[in-house]
N, C-alpha and C. Protein backbone atom coordinates (compact mmCIF):
# COMPACT_ATOMS: atom_id res chain seq x y z
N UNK A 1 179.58 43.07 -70.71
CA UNK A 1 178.21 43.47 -70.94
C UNK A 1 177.53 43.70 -69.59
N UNK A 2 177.14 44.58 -69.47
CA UNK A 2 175.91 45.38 -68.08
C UNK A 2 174.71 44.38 -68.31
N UNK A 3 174.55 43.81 -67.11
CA UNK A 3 173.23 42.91 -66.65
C UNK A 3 172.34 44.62 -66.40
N UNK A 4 170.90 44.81 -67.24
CA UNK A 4 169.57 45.50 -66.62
C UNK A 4 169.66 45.55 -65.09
N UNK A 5 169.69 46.11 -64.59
CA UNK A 5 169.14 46.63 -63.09
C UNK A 5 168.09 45.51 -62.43
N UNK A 6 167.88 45.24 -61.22
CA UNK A 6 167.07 44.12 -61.20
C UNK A 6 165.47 44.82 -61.05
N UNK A 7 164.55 44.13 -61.13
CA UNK A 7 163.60 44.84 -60.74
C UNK A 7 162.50 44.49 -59.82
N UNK A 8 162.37 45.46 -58.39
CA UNK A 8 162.06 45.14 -57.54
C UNK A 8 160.29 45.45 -57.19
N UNK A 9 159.87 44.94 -56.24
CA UNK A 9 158.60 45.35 -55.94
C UNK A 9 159.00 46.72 -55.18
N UNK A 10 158.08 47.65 -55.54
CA UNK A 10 157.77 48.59 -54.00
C UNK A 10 156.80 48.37 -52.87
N UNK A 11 155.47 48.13 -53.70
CA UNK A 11 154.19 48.00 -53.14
C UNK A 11 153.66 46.53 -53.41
N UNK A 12 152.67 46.08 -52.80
CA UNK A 12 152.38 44.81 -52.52
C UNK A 12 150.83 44.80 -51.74
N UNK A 13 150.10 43.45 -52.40
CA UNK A 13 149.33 43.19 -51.52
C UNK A 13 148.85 41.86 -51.01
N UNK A 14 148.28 42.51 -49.96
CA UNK A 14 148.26 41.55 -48.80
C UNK A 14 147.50 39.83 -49.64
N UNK A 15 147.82 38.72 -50.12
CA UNK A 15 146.78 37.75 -50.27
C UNK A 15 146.49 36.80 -49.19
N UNK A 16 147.09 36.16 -48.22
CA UNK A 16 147.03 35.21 -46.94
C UNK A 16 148.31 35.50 -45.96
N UNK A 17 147.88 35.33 -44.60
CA UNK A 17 148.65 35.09 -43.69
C UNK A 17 148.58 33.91 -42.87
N UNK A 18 150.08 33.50 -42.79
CA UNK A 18 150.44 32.29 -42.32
C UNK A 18 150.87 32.55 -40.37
N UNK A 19 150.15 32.66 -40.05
CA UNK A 19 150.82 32.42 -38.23
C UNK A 19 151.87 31.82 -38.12
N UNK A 20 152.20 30.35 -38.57
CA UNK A 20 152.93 29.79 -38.16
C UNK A 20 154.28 29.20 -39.48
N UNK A 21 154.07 29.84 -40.45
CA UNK A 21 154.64 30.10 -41.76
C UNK A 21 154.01 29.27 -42.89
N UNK A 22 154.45 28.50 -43.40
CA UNK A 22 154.02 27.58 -44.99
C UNK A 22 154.63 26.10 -44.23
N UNK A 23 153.59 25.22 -44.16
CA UNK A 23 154.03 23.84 -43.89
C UNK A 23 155.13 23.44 -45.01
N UNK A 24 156.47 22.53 -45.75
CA UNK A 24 157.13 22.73 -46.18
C UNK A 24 158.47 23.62 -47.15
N UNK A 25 157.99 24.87 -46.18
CA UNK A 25 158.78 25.53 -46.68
C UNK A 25 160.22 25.19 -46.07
N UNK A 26 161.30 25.79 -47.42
CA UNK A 26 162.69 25.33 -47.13
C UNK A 26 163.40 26.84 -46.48
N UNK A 27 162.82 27.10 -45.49
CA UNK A 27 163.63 28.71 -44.80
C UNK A 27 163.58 28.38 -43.75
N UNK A 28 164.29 27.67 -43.22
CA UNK A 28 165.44 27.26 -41.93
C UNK A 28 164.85 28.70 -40.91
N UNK A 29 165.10 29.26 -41.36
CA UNK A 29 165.81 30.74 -40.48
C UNK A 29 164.35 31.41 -39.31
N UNK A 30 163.70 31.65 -40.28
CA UNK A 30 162.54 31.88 -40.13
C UNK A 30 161.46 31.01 -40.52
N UNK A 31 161.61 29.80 -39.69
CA UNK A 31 160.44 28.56 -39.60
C UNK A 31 159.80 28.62 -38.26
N UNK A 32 158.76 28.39 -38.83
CA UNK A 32 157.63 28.38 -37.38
C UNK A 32 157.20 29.88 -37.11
N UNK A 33 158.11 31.26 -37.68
CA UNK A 33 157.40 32.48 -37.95
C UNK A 33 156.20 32.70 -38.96
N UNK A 34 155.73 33.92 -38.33
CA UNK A 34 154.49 33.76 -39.48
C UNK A 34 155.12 34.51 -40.89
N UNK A 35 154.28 34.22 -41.80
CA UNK A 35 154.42 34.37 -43.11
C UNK A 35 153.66 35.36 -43.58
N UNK A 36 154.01 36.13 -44.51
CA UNK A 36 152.60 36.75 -45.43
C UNK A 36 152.53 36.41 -46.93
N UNK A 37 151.72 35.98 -47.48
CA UNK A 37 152.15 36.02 -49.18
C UNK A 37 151.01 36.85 -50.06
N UNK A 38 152.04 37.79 -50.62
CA UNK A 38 151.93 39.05 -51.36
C UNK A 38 151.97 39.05 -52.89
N UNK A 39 151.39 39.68 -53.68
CA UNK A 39 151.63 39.64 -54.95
C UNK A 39 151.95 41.33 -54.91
N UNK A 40 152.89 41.62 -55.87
CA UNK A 40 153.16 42.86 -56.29
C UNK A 40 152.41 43.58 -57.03
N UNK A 41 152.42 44.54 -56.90
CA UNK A 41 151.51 45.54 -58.09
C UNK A 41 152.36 46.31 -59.26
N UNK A 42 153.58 46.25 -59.18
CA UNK A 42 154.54 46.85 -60.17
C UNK A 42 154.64 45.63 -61.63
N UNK A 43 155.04 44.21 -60.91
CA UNK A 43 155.45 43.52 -61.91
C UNK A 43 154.56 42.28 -61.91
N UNK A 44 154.06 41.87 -60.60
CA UNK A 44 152.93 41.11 -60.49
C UNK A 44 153.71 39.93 -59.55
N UNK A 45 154.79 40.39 -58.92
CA UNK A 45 155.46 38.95 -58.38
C UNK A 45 154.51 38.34 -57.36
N UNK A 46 154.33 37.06 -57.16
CA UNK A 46 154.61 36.61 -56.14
C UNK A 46 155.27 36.30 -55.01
N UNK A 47 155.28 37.08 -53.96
CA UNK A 47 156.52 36.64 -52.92
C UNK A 47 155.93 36.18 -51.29
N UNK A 48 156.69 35.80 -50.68
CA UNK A 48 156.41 35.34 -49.05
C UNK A 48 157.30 35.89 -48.35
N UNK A 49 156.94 36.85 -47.60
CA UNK A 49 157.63 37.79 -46.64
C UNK A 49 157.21 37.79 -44.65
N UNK A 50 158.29 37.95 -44.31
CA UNK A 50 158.15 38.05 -42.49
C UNK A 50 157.69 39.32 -42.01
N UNK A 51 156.43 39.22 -41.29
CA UNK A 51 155.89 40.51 -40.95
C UNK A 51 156.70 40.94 -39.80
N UNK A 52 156.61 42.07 -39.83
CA UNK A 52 157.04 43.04 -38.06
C UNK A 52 156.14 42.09 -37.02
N UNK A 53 156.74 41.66 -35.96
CA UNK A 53 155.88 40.88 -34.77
C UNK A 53 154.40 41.81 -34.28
N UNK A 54 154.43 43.13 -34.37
CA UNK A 54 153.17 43.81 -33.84
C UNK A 54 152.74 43.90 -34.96
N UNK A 55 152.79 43.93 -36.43
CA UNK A 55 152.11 44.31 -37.64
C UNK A 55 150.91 43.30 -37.93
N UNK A 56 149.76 43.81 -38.43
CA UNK A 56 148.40 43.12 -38.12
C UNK A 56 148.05 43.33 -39.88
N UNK A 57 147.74 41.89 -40.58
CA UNK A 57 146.98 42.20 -42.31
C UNK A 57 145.53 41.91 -41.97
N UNK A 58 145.21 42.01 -43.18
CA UNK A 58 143.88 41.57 -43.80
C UNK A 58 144.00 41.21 -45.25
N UNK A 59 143.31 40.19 -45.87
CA UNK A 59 143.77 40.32 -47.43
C UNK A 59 143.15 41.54 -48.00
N UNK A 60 143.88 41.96 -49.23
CA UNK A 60 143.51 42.86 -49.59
C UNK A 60 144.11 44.50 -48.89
N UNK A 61 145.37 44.09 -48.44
CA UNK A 61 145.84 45.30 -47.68
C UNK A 61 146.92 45.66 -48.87
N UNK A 62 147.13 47.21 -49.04
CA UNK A 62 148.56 47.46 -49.92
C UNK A 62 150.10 47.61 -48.92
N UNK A 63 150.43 47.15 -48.95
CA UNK A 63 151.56 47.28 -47.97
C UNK A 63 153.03 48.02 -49.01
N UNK A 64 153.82 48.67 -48.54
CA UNK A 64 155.21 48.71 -48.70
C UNK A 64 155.72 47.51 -48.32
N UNK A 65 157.08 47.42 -49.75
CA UNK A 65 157.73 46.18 -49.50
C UNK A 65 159.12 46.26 -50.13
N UNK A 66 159.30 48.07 -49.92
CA UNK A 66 160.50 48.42 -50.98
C UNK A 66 161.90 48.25 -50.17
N UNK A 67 162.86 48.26 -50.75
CA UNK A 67 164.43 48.09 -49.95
C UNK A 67 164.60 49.10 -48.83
N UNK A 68 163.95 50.15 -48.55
CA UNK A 68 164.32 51.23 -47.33
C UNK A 68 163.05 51.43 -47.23
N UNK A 69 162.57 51.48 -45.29
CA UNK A 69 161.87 51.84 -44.34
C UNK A 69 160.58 50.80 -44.86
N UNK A 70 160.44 50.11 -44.47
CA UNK A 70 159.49 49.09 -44.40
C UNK A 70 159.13 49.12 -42.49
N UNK A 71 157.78 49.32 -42.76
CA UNK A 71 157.01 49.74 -41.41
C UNK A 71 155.97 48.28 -40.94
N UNK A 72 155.80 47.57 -41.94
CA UNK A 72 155.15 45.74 -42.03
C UNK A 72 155.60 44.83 -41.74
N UNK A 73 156.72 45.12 -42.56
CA UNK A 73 157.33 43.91 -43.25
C UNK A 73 158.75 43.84 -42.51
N UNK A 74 159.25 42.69 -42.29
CA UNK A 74 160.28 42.61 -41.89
C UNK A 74 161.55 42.48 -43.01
N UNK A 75 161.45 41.17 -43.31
CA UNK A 75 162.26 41.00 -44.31
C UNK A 75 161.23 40.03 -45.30
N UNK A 76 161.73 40.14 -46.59
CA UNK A 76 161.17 39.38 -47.88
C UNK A 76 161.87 37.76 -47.79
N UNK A 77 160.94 36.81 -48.15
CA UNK A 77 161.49 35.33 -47.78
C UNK A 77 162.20 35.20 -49.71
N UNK A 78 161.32 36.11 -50.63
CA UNK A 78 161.91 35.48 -51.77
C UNK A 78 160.42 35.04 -52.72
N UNK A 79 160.73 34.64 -53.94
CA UNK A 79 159.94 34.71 -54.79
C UNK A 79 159.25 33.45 -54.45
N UNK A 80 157.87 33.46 -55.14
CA UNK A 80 157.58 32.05 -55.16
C UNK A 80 156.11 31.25 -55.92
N UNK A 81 156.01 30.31 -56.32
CA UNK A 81 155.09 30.11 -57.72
C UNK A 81 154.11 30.16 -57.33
N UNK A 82 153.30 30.52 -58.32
CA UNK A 82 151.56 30.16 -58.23
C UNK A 82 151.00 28.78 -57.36
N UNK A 83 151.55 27.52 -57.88
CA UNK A 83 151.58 26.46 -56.79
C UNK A 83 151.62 26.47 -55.41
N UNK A 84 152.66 27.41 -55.05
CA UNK A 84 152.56 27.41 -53.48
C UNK A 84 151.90 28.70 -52.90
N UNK A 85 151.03 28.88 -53.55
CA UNK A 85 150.12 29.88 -53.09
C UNK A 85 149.06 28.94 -52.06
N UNK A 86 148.81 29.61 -50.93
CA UNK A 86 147.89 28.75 -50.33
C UNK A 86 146.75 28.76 -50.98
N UNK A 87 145.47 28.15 -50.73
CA UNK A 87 144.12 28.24 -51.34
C UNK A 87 143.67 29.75 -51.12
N UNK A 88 143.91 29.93 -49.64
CA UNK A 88 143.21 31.10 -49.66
C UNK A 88 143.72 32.59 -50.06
N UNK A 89 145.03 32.39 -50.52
CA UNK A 89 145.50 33.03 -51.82
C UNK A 89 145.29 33.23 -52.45
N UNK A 90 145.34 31.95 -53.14
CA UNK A 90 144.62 31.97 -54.92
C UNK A 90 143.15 32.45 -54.80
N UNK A 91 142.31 32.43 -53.98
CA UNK A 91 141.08 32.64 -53.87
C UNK A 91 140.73 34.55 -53.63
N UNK A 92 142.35 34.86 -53.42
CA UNK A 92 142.02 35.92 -52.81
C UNK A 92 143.29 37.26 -53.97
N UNK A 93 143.72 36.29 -54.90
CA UNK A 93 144.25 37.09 -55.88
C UNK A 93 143.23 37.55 -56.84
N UNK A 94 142.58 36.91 -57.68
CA UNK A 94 141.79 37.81 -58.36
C UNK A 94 141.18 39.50 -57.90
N UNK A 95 141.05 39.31 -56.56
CA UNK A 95 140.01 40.71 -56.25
C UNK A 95 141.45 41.56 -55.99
N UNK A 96 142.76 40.97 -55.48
CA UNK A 96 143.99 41.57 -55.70
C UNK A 96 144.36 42.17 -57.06
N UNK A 97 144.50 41.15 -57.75
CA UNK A 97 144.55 41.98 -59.09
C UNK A 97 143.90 43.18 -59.95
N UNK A 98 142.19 42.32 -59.68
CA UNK A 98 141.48 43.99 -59.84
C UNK A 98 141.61 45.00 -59.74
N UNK A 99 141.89 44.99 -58.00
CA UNK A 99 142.68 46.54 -57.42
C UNK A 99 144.01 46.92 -58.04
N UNK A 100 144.34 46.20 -58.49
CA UNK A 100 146.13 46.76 -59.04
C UNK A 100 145.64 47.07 -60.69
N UNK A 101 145.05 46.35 -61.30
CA UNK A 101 144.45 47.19 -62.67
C UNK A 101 143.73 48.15 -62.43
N UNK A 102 142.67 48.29 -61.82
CA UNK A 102 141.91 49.13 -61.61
C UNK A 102 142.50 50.49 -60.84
N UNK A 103 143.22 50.46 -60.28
CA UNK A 103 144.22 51.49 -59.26
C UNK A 103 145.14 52.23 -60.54
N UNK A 104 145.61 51.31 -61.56
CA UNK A 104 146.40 51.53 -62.51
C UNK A 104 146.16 51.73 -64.29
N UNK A 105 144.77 52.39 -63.97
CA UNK A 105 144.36 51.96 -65.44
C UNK A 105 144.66 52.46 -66.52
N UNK A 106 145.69 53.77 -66.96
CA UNK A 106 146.11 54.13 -67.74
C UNK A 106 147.16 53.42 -68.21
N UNK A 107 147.80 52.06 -67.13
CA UNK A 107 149.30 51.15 -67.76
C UNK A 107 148.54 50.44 -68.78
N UNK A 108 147.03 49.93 -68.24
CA UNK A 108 146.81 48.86 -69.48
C UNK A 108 145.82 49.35 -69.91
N UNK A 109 145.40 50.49 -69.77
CA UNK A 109 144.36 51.19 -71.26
C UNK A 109 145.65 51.42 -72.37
N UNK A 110 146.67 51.70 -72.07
CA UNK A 110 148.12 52.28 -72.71
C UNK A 110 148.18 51.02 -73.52
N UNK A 111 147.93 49.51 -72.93
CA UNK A 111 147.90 48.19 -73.74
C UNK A 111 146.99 48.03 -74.73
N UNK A 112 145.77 48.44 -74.53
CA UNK A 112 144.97 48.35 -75.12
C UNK A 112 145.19 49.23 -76.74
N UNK A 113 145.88 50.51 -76.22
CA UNK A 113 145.98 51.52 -77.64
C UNK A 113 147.37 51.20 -78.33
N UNK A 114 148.13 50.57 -77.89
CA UNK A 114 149.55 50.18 -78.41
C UNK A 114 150.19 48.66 -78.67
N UNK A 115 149.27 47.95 -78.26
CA UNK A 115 149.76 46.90 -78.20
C UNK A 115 149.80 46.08 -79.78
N UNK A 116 150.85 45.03 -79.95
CA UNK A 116 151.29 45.30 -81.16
C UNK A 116 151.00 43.57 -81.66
N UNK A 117 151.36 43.47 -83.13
CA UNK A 117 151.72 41.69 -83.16
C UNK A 117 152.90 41.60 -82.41
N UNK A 118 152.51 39.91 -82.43
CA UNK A 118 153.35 39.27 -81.81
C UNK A 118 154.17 38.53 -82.33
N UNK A 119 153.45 38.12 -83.64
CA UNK A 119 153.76 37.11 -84.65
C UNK A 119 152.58 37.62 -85.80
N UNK A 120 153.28 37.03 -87.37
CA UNK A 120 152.32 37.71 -88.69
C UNK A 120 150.80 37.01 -88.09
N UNK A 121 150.77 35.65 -87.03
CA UNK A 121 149.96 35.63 -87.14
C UNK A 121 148.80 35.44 -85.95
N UNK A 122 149.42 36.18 -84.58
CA UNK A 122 149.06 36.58 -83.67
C UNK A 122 149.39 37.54 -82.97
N UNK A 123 147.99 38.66 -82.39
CA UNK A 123 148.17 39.71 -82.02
C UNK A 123 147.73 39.97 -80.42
N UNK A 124 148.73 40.72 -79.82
CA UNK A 124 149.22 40.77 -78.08
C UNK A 124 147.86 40.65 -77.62
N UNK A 125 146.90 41.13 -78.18
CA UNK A 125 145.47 41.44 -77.73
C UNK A 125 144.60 39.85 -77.92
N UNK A 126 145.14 39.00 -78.30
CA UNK A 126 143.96 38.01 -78.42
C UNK A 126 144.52 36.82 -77.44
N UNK A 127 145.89 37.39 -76.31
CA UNK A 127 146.25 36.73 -75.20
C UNK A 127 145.53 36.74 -74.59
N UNK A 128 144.23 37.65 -74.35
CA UNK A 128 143.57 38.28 -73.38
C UNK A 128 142.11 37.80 -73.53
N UNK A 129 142.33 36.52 -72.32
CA UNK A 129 140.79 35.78 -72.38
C UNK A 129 139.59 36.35 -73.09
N UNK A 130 139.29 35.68 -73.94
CA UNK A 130 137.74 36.77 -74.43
C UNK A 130 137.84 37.67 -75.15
N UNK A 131 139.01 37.48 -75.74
CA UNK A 131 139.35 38.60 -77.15
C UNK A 131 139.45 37.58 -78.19
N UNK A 132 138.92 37.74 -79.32
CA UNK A 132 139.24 36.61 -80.73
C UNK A 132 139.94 37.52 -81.31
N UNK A 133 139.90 37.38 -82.91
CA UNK A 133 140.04 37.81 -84.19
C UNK A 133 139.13 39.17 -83.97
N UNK A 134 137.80 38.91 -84.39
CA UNK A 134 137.17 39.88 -84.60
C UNK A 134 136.82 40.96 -83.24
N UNK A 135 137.09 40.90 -82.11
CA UNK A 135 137.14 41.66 -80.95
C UNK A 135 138.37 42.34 -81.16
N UNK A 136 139.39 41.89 -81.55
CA UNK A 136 140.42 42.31 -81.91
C UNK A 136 140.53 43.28 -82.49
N UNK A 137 140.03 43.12 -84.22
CA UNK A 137 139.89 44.24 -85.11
C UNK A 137 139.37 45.09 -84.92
N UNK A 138 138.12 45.15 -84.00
CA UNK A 138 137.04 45.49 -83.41
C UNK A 138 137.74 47.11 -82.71
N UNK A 139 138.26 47.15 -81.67
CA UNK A 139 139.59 47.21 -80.77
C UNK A 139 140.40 47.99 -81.24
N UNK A 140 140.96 47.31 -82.53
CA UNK A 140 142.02 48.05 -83.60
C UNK A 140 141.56 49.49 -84.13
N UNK A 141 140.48 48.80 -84.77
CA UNK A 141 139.61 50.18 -85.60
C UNK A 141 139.01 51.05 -85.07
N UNK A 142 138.71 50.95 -83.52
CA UNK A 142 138.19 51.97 -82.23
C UNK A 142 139.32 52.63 -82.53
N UNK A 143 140.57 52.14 -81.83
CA UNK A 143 141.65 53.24 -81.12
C UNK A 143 142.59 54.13 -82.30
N UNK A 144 142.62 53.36 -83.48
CA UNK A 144 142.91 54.15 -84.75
C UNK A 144 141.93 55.77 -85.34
N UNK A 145 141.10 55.31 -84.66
CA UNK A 145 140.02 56.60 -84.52
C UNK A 145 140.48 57.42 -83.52
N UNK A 146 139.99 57.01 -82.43
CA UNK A 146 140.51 57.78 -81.11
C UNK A 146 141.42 57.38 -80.39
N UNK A 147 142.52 57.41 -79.42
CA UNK A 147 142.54 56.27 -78.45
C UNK A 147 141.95 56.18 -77.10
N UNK A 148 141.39 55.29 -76.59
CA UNK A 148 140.72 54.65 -75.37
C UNK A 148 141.05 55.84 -74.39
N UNK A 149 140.05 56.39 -73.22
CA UNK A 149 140.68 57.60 -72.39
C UNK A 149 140.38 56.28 -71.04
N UNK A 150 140.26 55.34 -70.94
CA UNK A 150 139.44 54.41 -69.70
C UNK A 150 138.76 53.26 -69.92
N UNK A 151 138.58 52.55 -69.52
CA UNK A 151 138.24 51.31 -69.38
C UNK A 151 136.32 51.45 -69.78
N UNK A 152 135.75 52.33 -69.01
CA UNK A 152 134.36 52.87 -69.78
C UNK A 152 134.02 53.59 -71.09
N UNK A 153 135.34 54.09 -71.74
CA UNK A 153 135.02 54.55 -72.84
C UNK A 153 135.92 52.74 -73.74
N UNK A 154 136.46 52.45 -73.46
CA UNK A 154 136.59 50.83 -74.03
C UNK A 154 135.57 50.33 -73.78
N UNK A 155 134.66 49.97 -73.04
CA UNK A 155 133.56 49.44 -73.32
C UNK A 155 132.48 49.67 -73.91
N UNK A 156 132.21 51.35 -73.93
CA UNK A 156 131.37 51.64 -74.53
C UNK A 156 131.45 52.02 -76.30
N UNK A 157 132.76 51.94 -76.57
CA UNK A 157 132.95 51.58 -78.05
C UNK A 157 133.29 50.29 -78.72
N UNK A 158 133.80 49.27 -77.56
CA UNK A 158 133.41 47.94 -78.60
C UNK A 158 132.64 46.72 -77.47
N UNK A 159 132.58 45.83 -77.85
CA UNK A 159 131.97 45.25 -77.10
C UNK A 159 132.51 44.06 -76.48
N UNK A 160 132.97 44.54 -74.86
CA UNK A 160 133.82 44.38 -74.57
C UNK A 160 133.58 44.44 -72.88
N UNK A 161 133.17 43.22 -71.86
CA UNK A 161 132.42 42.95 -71.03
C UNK A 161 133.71 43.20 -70.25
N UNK A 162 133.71 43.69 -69.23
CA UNK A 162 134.83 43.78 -67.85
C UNK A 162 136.18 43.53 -68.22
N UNK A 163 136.62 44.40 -68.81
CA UNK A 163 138.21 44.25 -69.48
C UNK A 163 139.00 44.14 -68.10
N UNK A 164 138.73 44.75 -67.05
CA UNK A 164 139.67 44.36 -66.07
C UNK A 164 139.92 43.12 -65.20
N UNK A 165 138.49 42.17 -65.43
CA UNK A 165 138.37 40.77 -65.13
C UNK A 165 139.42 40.09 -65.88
N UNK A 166 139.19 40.56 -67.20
CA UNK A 166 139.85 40.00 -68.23
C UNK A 166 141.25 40.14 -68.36
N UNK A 167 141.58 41.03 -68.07
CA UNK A 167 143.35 41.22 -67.66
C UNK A 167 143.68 40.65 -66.07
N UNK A 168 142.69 40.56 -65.42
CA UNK A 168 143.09 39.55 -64.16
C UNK A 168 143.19 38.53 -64.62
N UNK A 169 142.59 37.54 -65.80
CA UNK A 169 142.50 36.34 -66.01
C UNK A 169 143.44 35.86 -66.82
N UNK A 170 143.97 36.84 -67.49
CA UNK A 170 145.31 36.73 -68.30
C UNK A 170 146.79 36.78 -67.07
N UNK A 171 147.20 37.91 -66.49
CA UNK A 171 147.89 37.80 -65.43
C UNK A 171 147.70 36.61 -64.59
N UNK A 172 147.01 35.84 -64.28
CA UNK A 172 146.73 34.79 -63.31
C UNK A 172 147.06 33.78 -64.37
N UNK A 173 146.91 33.40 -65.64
CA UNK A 173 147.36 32.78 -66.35
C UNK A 173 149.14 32.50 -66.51
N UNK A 174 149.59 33.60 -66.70
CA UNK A 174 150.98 34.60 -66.57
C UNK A 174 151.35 33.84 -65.55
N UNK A 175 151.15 33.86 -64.00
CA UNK A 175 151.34 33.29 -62.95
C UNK A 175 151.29 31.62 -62.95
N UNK A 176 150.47 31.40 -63.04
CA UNK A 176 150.09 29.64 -63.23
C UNK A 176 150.69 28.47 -64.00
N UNK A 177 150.94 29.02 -65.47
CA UNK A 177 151.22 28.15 -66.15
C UNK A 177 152.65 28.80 -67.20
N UNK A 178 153.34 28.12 -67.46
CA UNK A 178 154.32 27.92 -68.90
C UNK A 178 153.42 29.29 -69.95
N UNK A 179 153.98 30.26 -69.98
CA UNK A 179 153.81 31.00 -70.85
C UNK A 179 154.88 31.39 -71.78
N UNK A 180 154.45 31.45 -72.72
CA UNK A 180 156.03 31.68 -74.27
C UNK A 180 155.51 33.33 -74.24
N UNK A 181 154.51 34.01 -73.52
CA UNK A 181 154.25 35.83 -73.92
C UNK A 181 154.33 36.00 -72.50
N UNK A 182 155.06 36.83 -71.91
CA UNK A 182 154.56 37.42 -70.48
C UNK A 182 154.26 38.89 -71.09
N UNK A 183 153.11 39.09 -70.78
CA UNK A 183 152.66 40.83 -71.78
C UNK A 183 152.86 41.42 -70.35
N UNK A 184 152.66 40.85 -69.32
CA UNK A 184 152.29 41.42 -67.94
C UNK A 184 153.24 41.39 -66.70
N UNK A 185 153.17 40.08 -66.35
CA UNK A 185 154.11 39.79 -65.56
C UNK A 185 155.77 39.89 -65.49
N UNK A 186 156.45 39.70 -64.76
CA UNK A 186 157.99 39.82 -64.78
C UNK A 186 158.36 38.59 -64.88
N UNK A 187 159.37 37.76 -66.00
CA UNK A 187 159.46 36.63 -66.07
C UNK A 187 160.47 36.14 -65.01
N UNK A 188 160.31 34.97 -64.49
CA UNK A 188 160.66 34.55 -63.47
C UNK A 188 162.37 34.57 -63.33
């Protein structure tokens, strides 16, 4: 049987840089180098990667981080959890994520018009902080009419406050904790 292809980041962005790397990290090789830690925009990974010695971030930068010609990045250290995100990571993923929904909004307006049960008695859409039952149906009976062209015509037919907060808060969930649905993320 053929193992799926693996699936990699291309693009990435910037959340903290480490000068002097991650106080217990287990990478021998490159200890005491600086660090960067990145979340992906394809699948949502988390990873910690070695910058080029002249390469300069800011959070909030999109960087290349694909297998050929990396102009940043040196080499990728490898995946790594929500936990060892520094503070000023985690502090600095949400407005990351934004930009990667918001940059991408036809993947999860596409969620919004297709998304399916999960179970007879839960539906993909009420994963999503701030969606019930009736936001749900709500939702349902919009896109059965039309479907959604954007995130402003979703709001302006149901009622339905910053859907892209709201899919940051689900993905960061995705990231953080034991999930039995990854709707979003790449499971680990």
């Amino acid at each position: 049987m053929e193992r799926p292809p693996k699936k990699y980041e291309e693009h990435a962005y910037v959340l903290d840089e480490l000068p002097h790397g991650r106080p217990g990290a287990q990478r021998s090789q490159y200890h005491g180098r600086a660090v960067i830690q990145i979340v992906g925009d394809s699948y949502f990974t988390l990873l910690e990667a070695v910058p080029h010695r002249n390469a300069s971030f800011a959070p909030g930068d999109r960087i290349y981080v694909g297998k050929k010609g990396r102009t940043k990045v040196e080499h990728i250290l490898g995946r790594i959890t929500y936990d060892e995100l520094t503070s000023g990571a985690k502090a600095e993923l949400p407005v990351a994520l934004e930009a990667i929904i918001g940059a991408d909004e036809a993947r999860f307006i596409h969620f919004f018009n297709n998304s399916q049960s999960l179970t007879p008695r839960m539906h993909a859409m009420e994963l999503i902080p701030g969606i019930g039952k009736r936001l749900m149906w709500q939702i349902i009976e919009q896109r059965e009419r039309v479907p959604f062209d954007g995130f402003e015509d979703l709001q302006s037919r149901v009622n339905l406050t910053d859907p892209v907060r709201l899919l940051g808060r689900r993905i960061i969930k995705e990231l953080s904790e034991e999930e039995k649905y990854q709707l979003f993320v790449r499971p680990g």
